[in-house]
N, C-alpha and C. Protein backbone atom coordinates (compact mmCIF):
# COMPACT_ATOMS: atom_id res chain seq x y z
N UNK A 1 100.84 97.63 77.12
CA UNK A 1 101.92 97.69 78.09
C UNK A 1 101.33 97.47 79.48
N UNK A 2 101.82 96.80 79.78
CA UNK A 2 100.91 96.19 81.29
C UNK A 2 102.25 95.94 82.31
N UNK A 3 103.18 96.68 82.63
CA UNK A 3 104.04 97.00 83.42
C UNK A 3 104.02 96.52 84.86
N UNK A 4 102.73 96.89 85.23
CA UNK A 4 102.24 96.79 86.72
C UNK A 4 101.53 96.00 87.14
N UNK A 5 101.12 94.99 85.91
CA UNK A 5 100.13 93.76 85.92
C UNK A 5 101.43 92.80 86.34
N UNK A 6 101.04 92.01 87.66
CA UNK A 6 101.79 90.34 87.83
C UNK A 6 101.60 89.59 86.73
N UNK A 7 103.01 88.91 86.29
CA UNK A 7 102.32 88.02 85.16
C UNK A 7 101.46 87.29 84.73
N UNK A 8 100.90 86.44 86.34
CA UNK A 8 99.78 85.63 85.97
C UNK A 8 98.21 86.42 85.32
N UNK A 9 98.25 87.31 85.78
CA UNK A 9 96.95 88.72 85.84
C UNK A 9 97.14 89.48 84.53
N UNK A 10 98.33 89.19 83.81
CA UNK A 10 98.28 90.23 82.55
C UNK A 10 96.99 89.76 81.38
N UNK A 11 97.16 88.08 81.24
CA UNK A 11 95.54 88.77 80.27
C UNK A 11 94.37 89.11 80.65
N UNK A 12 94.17 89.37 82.27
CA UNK A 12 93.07 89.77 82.47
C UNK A 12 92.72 91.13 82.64
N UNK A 13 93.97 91.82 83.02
CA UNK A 13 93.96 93.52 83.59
C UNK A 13 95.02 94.22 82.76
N UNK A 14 94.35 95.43 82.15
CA UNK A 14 95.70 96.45 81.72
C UNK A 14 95.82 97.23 83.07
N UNK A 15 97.08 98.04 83.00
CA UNK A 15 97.07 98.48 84.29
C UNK A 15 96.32 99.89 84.72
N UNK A 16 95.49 100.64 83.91
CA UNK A 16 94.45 100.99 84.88
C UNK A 16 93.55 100.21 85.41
N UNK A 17 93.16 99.10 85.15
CA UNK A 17 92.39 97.99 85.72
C UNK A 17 92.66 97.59 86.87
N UNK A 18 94.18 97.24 86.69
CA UNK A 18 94.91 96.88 87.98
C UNK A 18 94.77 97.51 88.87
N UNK A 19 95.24 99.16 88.63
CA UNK A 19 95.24 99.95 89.88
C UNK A 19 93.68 100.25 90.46
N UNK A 20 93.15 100.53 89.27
CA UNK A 20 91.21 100.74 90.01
C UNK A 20 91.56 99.25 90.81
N UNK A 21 91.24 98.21 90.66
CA UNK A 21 91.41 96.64 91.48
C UNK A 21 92.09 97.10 92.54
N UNK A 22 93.12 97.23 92.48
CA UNK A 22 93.73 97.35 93.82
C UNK A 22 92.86 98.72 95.23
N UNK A 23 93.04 99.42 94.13
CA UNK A 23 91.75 100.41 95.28
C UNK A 23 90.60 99.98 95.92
N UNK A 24 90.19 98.88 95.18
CA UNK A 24 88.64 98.72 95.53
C UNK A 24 89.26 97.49 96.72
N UNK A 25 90.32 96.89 96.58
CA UNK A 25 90.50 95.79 97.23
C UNK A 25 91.26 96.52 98.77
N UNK A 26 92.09 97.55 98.71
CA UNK A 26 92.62 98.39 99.68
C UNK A 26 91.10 99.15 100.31
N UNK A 27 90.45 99.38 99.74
CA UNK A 27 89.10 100.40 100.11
C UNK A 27 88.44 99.28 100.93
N UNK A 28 88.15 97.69 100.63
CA UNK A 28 87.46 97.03 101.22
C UNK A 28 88.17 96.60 102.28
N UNK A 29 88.88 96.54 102.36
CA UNK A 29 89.69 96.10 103.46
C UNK A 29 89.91 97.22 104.20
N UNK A 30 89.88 98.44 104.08
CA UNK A 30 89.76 99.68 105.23
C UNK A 30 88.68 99.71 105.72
N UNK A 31 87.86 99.24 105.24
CA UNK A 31 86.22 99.55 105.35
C UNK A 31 85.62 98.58 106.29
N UNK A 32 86.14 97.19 106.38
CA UNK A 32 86.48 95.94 107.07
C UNK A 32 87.33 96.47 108.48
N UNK A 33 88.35 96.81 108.39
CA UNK A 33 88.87 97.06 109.30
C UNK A 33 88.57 98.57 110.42
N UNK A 34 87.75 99.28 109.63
CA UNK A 34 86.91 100.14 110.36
C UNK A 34 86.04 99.71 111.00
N UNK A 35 85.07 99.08 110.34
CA UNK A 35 84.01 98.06 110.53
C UNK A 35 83.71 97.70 112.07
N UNK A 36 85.12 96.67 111.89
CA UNK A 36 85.74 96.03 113.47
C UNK A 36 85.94 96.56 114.75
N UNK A 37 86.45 97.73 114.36
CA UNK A 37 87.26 98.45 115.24
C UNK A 37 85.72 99.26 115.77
N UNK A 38 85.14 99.98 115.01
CA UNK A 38 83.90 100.58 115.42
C UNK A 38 82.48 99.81 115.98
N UNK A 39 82.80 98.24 115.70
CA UNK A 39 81.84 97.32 116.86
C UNK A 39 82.55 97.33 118.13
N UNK A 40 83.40 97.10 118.01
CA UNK A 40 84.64 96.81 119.39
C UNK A 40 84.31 98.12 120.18
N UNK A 41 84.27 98.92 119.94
CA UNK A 41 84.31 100.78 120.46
C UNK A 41 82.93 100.33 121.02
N UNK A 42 81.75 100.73 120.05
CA UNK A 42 80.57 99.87 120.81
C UNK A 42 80.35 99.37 121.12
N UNK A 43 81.00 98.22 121.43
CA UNK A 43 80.15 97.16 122.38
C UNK A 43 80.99 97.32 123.80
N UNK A 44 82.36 97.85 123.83
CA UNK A 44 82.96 98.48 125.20
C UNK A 44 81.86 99.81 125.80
N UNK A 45 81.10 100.67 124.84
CA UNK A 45 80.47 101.41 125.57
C UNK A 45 79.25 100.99 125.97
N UNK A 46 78.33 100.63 125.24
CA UNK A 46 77.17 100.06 125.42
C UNK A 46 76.90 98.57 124.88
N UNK A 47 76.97 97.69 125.62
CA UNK A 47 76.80 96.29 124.80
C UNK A 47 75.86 96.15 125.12
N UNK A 48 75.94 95.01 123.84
CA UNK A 48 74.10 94.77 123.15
C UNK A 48 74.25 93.16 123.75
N UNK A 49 75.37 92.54 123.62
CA UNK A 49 75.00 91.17 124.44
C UNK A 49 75.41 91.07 125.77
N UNK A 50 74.94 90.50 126.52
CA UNK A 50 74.32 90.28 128.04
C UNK A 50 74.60 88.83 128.11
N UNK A 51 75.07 88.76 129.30
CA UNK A 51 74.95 87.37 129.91
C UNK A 51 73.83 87.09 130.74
């Protein structure tokens, strides 16, 4: 029963598969977007490049 699988994705994922997938893909993308935000913070306080 693969409920939560998109159709194209059902023979590849049952849906705990799916949902672990989706975490890791939501987790990387927070992690990315932390990432960003915490160079930006640093380089407004102390920047490392110089003109």
């Amino acid at each position: 029963m693969n409920d939560k699988v998109p159709e194209k994705w059902k023979p590849l994922f049952t849906n705990e598969e799916w949902l672990e997938h989706g975490l890791v893909v939501y987790g990387s993308w927070a992690f990315l977007a932390l990432a960003v935000v915490l160079h930006i913070v640093f380089a407004s306080v102390k920047p490392w490049i110089t003109k």
